[in-house]
PDB file of N, CA and C in Angstrom:
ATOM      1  N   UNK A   1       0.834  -1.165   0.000  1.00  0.00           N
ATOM      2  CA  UNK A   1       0.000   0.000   0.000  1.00  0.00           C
ATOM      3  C   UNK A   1       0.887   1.240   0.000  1.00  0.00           C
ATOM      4  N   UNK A   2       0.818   2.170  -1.110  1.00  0.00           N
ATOM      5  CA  UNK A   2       1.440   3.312  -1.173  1.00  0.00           C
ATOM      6  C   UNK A   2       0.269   4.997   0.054  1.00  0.00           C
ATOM      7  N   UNK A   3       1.444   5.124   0.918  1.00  0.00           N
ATOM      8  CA  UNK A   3       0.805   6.355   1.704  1.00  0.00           C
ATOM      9  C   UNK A   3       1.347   7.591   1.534  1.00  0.00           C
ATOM     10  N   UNK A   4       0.676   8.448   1.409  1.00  0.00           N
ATOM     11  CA  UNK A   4       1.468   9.826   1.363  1.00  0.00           C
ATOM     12  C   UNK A   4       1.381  10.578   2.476  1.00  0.00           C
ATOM     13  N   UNK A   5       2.432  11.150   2.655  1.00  0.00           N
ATOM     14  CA  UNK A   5       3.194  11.479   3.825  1.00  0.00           C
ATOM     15  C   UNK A   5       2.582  13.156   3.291  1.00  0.00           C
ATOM     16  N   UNK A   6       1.845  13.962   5.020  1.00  0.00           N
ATOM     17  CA  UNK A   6       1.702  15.168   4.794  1.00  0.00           C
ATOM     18  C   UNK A   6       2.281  15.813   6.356  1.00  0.00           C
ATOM     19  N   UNK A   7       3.287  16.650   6.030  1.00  0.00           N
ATOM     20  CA  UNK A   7       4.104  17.459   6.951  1.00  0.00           C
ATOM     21  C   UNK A   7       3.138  18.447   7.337  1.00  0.00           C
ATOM     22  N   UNK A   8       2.477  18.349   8.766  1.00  0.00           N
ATOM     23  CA  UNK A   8       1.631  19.469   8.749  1.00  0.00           C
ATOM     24  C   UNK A   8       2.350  20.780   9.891  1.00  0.00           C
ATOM     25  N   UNK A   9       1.885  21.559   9.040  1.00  0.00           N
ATOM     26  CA  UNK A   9       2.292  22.698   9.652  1.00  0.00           C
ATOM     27  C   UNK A   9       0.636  23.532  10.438  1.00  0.00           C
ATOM     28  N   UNK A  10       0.403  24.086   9.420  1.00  0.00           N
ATOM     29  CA  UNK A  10      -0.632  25.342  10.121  1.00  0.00           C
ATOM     30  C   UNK A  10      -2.314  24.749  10.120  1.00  0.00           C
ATOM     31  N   UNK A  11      -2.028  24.251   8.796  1.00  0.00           N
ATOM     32  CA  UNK A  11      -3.501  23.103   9.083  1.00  0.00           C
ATOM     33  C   UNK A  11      -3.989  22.187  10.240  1.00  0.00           C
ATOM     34  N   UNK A  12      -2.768  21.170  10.105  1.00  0.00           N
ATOM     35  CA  UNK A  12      -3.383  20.459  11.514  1.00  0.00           C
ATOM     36  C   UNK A  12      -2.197  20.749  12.842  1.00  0.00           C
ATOM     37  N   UNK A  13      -1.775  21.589  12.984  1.00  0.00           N
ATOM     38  CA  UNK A  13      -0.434  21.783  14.175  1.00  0.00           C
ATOM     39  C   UNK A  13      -2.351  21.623  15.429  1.00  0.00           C
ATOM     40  N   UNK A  14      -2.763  22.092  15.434  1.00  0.00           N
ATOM     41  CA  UNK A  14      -3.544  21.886  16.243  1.00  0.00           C
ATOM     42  C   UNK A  14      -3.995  20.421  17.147  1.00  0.00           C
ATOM     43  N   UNK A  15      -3.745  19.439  15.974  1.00  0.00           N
ATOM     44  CA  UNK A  15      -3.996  18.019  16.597  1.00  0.00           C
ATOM     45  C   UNK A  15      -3.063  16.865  17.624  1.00  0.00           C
ATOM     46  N   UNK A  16      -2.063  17.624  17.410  1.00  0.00           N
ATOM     47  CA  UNK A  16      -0.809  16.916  18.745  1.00  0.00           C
ATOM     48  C   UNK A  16      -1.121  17.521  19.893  1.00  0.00           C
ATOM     49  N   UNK A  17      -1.106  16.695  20.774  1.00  0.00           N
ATOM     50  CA  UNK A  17      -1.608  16.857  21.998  1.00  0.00           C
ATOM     51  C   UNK A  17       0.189  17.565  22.512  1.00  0.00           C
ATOM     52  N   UNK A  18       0.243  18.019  23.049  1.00  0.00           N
ATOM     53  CA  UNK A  18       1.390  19.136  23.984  1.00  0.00           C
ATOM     54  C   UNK A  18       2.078  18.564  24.750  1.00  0.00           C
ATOM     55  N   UNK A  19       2.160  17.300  25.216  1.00  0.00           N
ATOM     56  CA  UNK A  19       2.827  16.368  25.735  1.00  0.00           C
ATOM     57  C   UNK A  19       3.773  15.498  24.435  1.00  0.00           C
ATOM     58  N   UNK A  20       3.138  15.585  23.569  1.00  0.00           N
ATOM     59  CA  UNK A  20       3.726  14.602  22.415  1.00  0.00           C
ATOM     60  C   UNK A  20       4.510  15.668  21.599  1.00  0.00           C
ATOM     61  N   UNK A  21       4.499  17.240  21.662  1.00  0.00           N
ATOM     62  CA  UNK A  21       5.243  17.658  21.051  1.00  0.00           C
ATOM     63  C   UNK A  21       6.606  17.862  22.343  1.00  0.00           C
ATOM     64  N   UNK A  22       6.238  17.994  23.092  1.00  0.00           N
ATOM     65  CA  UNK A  22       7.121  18.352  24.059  1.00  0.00           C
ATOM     66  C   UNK A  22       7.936  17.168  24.521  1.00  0.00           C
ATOM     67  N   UNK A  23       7.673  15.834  24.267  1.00  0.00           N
ATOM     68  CA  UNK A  23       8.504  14.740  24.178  1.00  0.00           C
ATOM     69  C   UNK A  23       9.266  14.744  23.072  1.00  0.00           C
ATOM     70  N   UNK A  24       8.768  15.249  21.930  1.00  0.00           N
ATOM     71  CA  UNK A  24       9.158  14.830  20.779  1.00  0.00           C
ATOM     72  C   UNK A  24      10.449  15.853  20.665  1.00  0.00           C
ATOM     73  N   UNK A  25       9.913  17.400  21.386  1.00  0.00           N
ATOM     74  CA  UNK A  25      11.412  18.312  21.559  1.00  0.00           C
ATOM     75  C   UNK A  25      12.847  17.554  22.299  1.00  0.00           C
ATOM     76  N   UNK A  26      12.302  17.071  23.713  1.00  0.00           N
ATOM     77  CA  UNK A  26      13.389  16.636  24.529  1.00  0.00           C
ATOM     78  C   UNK A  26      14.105  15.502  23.460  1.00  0.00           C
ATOM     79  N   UNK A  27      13.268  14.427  22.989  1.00  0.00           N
ATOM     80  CA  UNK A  27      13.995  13.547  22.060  1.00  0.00           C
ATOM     81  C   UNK A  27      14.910  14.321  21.130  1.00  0.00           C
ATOM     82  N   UNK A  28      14.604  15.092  20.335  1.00  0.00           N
ATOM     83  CA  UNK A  28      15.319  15.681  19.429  1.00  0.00           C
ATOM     84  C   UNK A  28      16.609  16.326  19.622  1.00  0.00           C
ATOM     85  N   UNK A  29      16.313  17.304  21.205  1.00  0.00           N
ATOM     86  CA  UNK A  29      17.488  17.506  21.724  1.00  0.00           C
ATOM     87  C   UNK A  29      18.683  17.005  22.460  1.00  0.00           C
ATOM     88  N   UNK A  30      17.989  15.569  23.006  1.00  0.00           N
ATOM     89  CA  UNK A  30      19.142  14.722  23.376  1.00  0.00           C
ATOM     90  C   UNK A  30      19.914  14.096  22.142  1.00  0.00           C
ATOM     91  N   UNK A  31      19.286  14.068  21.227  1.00  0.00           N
ATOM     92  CA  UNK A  31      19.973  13.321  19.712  1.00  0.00           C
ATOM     93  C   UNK A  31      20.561  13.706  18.911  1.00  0.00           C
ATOM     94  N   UNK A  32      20.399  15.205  19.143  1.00  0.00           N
ATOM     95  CA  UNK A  32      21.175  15.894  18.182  1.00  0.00           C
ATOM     96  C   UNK A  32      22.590  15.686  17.958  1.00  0.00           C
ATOM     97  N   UNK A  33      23.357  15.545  19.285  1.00  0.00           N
ATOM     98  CA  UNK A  33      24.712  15.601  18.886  1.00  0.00           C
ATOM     99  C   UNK A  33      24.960  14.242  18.269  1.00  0.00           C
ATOM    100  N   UNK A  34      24.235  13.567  19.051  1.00  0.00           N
ATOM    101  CA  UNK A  34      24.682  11.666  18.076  1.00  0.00           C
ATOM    102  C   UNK A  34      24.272  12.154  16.790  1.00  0.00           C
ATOM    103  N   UNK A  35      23.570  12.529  16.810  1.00  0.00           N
ATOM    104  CA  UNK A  35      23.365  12.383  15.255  1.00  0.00           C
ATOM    105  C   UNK A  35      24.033  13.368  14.190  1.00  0.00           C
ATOM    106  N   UNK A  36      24.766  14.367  14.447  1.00  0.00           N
ATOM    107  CA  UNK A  36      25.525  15.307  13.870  1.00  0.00           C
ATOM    108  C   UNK A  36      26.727  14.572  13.730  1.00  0.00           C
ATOM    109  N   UNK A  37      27.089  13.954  15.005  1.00  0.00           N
ATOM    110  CA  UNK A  37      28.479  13.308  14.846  1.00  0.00           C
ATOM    111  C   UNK A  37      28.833  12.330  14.304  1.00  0.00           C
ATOM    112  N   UNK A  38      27.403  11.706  13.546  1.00  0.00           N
ATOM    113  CA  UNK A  38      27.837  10.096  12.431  1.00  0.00           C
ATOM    114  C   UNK A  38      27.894  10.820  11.072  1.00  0.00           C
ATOM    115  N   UNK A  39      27.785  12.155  11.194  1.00  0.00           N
ATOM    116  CA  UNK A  39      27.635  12.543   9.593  1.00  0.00           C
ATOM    117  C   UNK A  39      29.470  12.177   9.411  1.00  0.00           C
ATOM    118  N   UNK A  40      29.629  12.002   8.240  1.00  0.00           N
ATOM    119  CA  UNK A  40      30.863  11.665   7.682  1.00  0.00           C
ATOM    120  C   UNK A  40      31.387  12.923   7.456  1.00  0.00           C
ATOM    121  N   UNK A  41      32.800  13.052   7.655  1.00  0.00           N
ATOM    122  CA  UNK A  41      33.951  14.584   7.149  1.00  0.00           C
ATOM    123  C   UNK A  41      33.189  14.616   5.507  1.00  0.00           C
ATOM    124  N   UNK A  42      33.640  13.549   4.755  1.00  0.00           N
ATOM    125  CA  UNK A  42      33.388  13.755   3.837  1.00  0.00           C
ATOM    126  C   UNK A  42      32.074  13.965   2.976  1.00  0.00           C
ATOM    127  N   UNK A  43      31.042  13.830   3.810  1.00  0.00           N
ATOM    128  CA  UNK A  43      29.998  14.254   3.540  1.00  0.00           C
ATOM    129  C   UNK A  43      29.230  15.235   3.710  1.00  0.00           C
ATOM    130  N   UNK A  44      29.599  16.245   4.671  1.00  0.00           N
ATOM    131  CA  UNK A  44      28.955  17.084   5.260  1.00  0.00           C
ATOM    132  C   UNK A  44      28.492  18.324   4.520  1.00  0.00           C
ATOM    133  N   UNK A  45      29.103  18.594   2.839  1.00  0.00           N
ATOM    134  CA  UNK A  45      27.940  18.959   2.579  1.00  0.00           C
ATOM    135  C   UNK A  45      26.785  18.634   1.656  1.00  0.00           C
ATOM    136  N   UNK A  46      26.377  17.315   2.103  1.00  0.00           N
ATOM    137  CA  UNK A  46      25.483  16.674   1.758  1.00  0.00           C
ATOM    138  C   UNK A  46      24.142  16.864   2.882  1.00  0.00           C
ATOM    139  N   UNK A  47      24.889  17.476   3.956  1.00  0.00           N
ATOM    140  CA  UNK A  47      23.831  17.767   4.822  1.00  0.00           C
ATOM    141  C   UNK A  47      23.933  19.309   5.220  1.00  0.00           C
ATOM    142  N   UNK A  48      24.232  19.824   4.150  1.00  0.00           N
ATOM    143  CA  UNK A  48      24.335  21.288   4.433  1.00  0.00           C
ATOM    144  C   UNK A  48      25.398  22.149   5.279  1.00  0.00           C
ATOM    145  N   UNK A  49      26.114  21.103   5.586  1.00  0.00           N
ATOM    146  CA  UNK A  49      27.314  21.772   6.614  1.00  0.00           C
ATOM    147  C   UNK A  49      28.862  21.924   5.237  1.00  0.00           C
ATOM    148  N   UNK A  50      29.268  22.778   5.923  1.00  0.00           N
ATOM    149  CA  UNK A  50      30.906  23.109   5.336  1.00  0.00           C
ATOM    150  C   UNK A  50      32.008  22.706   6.299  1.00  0.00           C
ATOM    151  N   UNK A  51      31.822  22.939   7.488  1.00  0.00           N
ATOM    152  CA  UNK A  51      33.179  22.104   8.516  1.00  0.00           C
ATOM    153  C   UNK A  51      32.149  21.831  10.113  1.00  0.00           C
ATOM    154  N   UNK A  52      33.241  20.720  10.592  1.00  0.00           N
ATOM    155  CA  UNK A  52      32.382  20.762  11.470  1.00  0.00           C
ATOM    156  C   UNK A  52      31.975  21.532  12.942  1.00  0.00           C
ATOM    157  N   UNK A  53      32.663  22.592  12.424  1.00  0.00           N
ATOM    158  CA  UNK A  53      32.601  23.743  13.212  1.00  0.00           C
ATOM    159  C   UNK A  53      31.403  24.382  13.232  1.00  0.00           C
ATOM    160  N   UNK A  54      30.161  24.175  12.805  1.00  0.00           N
ATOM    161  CA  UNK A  54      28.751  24.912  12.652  1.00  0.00           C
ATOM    162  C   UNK A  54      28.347  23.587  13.352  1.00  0.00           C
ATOM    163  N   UNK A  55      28.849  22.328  13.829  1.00  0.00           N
ATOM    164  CA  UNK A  55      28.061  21.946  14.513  1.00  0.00           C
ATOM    165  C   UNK A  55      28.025  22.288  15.522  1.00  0.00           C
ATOM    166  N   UNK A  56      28.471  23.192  16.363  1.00  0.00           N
ATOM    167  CA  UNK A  56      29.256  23.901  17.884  1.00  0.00           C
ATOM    168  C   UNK A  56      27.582  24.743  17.814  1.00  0.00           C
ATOM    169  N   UNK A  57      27.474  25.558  16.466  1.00  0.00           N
ATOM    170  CA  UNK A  57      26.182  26.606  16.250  1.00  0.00           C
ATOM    171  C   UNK A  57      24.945  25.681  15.910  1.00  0.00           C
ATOM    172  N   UNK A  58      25.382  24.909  15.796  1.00  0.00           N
ATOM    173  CA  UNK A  58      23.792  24.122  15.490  1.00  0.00           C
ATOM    174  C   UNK A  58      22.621  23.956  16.623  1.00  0.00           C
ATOM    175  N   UNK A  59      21.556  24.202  16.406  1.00  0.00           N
ATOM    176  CA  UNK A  59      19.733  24.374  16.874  1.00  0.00           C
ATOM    177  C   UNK A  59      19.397  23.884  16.063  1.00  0.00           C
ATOM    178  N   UNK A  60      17.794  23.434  16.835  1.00  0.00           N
ATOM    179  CA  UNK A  60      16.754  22.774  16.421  1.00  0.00           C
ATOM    180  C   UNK A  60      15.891  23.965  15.813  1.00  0.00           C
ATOM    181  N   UNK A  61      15.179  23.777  14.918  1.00  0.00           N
ATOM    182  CA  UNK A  61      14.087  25.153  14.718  1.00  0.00           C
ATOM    183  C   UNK A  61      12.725  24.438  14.910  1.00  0.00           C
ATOM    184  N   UNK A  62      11.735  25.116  15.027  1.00  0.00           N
ATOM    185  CA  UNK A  62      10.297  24.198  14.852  1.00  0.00           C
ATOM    186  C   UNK A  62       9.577  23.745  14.637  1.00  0.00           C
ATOM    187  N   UNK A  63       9.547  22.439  15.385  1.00  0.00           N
ATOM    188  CA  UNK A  63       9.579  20.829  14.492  1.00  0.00           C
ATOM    189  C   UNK A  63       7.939  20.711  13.856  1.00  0.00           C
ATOM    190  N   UNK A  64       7.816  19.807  12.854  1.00  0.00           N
ATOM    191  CA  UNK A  64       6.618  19.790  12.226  1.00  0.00           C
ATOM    192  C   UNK A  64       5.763  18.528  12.446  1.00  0.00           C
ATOM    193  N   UNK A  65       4.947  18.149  12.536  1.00  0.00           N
ATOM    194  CA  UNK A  65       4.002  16.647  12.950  1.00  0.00           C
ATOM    195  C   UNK A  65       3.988  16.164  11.362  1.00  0.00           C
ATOM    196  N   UNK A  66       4.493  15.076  11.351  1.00  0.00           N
ATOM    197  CA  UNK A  66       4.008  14.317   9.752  1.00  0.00           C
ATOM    198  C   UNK A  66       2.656  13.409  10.086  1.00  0.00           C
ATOM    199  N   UNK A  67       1.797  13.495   9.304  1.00  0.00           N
ATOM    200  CA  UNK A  67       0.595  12.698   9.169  1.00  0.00           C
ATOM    201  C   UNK A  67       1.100  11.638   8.075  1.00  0.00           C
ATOM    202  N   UNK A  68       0.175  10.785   7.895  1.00  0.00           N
ATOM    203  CA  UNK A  68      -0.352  10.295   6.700  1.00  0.00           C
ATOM    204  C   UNK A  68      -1.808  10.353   5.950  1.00  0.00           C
ATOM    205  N   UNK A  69      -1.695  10.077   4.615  1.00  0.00           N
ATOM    206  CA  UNK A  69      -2.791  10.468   4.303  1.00  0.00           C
ATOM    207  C   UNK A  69      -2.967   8.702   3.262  1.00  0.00           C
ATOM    208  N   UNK A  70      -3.687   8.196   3.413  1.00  0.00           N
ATOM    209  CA  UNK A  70      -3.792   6.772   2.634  1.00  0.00           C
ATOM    210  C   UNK A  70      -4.476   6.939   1.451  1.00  0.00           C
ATOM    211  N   UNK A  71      -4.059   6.373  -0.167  1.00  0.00           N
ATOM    212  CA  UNK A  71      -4.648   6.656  -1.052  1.00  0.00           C
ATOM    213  C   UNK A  71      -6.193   6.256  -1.290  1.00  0.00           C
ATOM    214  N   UNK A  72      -6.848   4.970  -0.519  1.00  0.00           N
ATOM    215  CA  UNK A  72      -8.532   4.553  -0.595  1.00  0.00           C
ATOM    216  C   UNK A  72      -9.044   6.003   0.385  1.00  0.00           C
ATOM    217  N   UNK A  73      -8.134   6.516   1.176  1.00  0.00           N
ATOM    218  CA  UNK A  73      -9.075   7.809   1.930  1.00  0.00           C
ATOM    219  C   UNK A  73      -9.821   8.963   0.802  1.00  0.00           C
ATOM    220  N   UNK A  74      -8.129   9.284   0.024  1.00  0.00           N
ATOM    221  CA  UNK A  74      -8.519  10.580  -0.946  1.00  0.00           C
ATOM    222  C   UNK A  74      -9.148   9.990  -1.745  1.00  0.00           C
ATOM    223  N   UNK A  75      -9.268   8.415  -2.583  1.00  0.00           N
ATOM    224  CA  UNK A  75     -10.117   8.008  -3.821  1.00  0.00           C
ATOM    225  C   UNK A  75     -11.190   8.162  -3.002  1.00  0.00           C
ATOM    226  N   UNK A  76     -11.731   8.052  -1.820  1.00  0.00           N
ATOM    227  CA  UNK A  76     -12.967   8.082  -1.138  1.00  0.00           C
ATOM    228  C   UNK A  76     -13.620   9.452  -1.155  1.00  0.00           C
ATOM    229  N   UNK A  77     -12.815  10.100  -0.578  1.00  0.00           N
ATOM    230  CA  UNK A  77     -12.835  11.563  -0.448  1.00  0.00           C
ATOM    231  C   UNK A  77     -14.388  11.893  -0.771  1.00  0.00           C
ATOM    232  N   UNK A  78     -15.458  12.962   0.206  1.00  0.00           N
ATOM    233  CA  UNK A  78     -16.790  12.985  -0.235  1.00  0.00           C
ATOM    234  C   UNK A  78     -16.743  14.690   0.087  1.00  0.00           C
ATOM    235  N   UNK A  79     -15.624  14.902   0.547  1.00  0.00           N
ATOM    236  CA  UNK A  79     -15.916  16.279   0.812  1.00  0.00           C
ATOM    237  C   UNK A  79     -15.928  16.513   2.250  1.00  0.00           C
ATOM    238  N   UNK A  80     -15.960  15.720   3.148  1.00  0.00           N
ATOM    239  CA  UNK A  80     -15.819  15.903   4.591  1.00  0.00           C
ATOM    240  C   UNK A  80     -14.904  16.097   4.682  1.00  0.00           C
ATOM    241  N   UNK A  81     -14.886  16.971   6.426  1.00  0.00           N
ATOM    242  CA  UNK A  81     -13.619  17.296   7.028  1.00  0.00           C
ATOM    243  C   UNK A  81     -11.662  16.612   6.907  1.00  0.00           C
ATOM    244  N   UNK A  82     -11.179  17.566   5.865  1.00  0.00           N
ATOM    245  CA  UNK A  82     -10.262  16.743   5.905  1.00  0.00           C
ATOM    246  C   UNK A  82      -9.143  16.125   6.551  1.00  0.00           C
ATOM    247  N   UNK A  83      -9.678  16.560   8.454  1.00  0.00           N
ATOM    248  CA  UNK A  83      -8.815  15.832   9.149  1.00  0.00           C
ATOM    249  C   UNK A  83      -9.561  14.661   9.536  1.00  0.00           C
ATOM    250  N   UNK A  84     -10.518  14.207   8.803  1.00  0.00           N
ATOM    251  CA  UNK A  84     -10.672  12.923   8.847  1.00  0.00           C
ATOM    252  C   UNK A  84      -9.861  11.933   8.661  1.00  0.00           C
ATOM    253  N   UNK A  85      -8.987  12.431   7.560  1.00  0.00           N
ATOM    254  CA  UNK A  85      -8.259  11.545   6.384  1.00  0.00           C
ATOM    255  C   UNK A  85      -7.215  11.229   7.018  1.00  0.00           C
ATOM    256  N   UNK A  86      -6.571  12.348   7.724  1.00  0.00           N
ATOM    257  CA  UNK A  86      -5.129  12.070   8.312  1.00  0.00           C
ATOM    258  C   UNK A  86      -4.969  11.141   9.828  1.00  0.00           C
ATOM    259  N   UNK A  87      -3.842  10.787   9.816  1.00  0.00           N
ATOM    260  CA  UNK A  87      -3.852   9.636  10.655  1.00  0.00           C
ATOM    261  C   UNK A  87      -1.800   9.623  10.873  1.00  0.00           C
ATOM    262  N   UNK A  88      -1.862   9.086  12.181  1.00  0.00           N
ATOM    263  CA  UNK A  88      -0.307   9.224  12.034  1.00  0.00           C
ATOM    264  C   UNK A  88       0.279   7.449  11.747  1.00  0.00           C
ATOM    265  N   UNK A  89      -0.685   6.802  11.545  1.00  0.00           N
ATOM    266  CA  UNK A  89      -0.419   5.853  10.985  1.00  0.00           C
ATOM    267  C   UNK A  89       0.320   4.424  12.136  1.00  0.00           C
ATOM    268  N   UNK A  90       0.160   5.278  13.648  1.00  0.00           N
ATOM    269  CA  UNK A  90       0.544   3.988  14.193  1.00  0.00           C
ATOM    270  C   UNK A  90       2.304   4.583  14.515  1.00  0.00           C
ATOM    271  N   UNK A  91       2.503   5.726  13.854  1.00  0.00           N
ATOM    272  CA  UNK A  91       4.085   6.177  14.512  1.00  0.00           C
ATOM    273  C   UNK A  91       4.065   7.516  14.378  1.00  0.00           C
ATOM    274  N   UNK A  92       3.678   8.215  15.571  1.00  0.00           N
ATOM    275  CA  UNK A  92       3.942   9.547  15.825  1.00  0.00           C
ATOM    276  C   UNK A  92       5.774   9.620  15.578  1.00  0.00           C
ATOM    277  N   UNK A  93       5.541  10.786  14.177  1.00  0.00           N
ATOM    278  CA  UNK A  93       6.559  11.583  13.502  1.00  0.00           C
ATOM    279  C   UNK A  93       6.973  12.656  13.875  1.00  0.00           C
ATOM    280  N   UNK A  94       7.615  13.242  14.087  1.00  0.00           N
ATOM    281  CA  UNK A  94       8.307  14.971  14.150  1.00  0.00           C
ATOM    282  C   UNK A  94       9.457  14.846  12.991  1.00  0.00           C
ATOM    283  N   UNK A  95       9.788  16.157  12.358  1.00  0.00           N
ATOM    284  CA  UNK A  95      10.912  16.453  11.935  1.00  0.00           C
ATOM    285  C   UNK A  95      11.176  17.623  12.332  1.00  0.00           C
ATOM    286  N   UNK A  96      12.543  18.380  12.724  1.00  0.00           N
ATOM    287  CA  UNK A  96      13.333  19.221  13.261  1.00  0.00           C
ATOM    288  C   UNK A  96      14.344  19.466  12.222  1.00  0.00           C
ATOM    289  N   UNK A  97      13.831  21.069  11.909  1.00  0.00           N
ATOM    290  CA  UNK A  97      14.945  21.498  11.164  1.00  0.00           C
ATOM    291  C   UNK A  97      16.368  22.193  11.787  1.00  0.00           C
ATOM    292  N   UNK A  98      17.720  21.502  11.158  1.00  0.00           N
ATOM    293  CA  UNK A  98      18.680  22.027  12.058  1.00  0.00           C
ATOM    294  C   UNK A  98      19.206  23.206  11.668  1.00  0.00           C
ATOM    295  N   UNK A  99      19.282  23.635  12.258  1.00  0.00           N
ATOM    296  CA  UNK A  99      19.408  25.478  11.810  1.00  0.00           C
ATOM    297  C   UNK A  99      20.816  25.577  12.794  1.00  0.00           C
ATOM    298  N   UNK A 100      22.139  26.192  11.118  1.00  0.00           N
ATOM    299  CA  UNK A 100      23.684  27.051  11.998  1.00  0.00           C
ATOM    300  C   UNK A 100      23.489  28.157  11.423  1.00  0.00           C
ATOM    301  N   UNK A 101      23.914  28.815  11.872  1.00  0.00           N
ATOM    302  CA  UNK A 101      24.036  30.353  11.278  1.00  0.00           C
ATOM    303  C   UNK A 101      23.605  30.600  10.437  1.00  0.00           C
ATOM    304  N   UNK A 102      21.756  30.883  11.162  1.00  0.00           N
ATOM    305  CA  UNK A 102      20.631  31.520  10.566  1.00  0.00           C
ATOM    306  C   UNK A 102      20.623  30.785   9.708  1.00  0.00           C
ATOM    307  N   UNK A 103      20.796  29.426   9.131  1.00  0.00           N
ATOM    308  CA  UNK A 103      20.270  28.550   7.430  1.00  0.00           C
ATOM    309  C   UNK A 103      19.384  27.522   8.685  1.00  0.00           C
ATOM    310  N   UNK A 104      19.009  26.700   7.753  1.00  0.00           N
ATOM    311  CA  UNK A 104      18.811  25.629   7.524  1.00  0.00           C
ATOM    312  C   UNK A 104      19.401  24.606   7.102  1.00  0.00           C
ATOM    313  N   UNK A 105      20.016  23.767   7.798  1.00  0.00           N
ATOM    314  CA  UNK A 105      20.771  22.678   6.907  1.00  0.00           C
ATOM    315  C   UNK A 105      20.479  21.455   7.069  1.00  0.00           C
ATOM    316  N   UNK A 106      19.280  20.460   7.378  1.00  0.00           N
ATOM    317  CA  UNK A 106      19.221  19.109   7.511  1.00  0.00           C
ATOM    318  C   UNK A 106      17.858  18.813   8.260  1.00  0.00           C
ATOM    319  N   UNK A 107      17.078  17.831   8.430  1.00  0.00           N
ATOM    320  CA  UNK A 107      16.141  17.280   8.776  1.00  0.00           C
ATOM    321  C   UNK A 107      16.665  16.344  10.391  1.00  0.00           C
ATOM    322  N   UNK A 108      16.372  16.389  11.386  1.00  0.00           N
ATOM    323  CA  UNK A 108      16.181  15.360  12.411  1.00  0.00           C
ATOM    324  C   UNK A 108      14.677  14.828  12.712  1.00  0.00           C
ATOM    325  N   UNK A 109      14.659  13.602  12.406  1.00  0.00           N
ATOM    326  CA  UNK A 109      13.772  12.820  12.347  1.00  0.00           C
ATOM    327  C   UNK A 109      13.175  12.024  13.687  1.00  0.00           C
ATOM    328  N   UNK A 110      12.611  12.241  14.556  1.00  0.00           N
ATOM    329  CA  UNK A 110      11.908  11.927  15.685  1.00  0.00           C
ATOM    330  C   UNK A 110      10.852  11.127  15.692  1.00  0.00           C
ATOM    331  N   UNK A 111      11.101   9.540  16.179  1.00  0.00           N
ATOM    332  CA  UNK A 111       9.825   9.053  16.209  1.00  0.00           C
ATOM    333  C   UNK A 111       9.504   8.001  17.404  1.00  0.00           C
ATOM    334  N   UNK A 112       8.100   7.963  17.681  1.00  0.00           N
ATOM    335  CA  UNK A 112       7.749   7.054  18.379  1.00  0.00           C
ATOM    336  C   UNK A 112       8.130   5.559  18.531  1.00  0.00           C
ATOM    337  N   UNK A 113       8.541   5.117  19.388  1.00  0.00           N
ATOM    338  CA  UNK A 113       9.389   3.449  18.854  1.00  0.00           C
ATOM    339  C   UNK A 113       9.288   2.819  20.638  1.00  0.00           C
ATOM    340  N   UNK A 114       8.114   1.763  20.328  1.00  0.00           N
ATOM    341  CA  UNK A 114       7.943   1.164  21.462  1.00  0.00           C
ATOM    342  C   UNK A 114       7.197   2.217  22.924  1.00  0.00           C
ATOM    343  N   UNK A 115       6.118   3.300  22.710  1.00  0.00           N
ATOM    344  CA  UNK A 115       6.222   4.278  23.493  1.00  0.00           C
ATOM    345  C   UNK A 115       7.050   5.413  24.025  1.00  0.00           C
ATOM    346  N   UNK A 116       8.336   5.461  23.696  1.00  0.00           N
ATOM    347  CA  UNK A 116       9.135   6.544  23.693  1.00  0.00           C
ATOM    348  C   UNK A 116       9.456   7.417  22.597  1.00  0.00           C
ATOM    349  N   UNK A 117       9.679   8.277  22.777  1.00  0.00           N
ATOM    350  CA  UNK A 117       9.981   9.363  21.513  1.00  0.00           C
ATOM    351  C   UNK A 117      11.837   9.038  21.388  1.00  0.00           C
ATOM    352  N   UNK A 118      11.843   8.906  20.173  1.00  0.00           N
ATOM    353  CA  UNK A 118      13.373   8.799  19.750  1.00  0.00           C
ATOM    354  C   UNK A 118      13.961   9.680  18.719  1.00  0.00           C
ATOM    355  N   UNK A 119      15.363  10.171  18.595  1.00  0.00           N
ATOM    356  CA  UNK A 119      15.628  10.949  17.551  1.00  0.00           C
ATOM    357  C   UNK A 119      16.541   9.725  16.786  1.00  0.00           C
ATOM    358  N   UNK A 120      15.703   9.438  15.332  1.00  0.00           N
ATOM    359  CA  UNK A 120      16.603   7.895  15.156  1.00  0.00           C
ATOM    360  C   UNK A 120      17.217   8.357  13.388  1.00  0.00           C
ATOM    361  N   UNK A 121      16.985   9.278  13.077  1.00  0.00           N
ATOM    362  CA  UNK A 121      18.185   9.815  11.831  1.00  0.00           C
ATOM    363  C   UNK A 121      17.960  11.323  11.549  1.00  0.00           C
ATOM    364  N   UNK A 122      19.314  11.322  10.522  1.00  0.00           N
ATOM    365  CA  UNK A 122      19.224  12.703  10.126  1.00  0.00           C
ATOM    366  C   UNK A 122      19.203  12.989   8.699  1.00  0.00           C
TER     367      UNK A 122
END
């Protein structure tokens, strides 16, 4: 089954309950450095970095809830409310944009795994 993935921002930011974003922050911020520090020398700017000296400046900016949206929902689609449709599919998502000096450079990926919030790539 193909699902499409919808990053919600202003539409549904309303539907995470405030405990689940606020887990989903602490996760993100304990993970950050593991996860900055498997990026490879030689890769880094593949993730938007130039040395790894902006990882010293690196922040989280604010993180977004991914839904899903299943394709029999939208072929269904009647015109009702369309947070009907969305669903987190069984794994509450966050992504965290990492922001060095004022950019944007990379995605941290936060998810639910076994009841805990985890930061498990970048």
């Amino acid at each position: 089954m193909i699902t499409i993935a919808v990053v919600a921002t202003t539409v549904f930011s309303g539907t995470a309950h405030p405990s689940q974003r606020a887990a989903a922050v602490a996760a993100a911020s304990e993970g950050l450095s593991f996860w900055l520090g498997v990026i490879p020398q030689s890769q880094l700017s593949h993730y938007g970095f130039s040395d790894v000296g902006e990882f010293e400046r690196a922040s989280l900016g604010d993180p977004v809830h991914v839904y899903m949206i299943r394709p029999d929902k939208i072929l269904n689609f009647a015109g009702e409310d369309l947070s009907s449709m969305i669903s987190t599919m069984g794994h509450d998502t966050w992504l965290f944009p990492i922001v060095s000096g004022n950019r944007y450079r990379c995605l941290l990926q936060v998810t639910e795994m076994d009841g805990v919030m985890k930061a498990i790539g970048i």
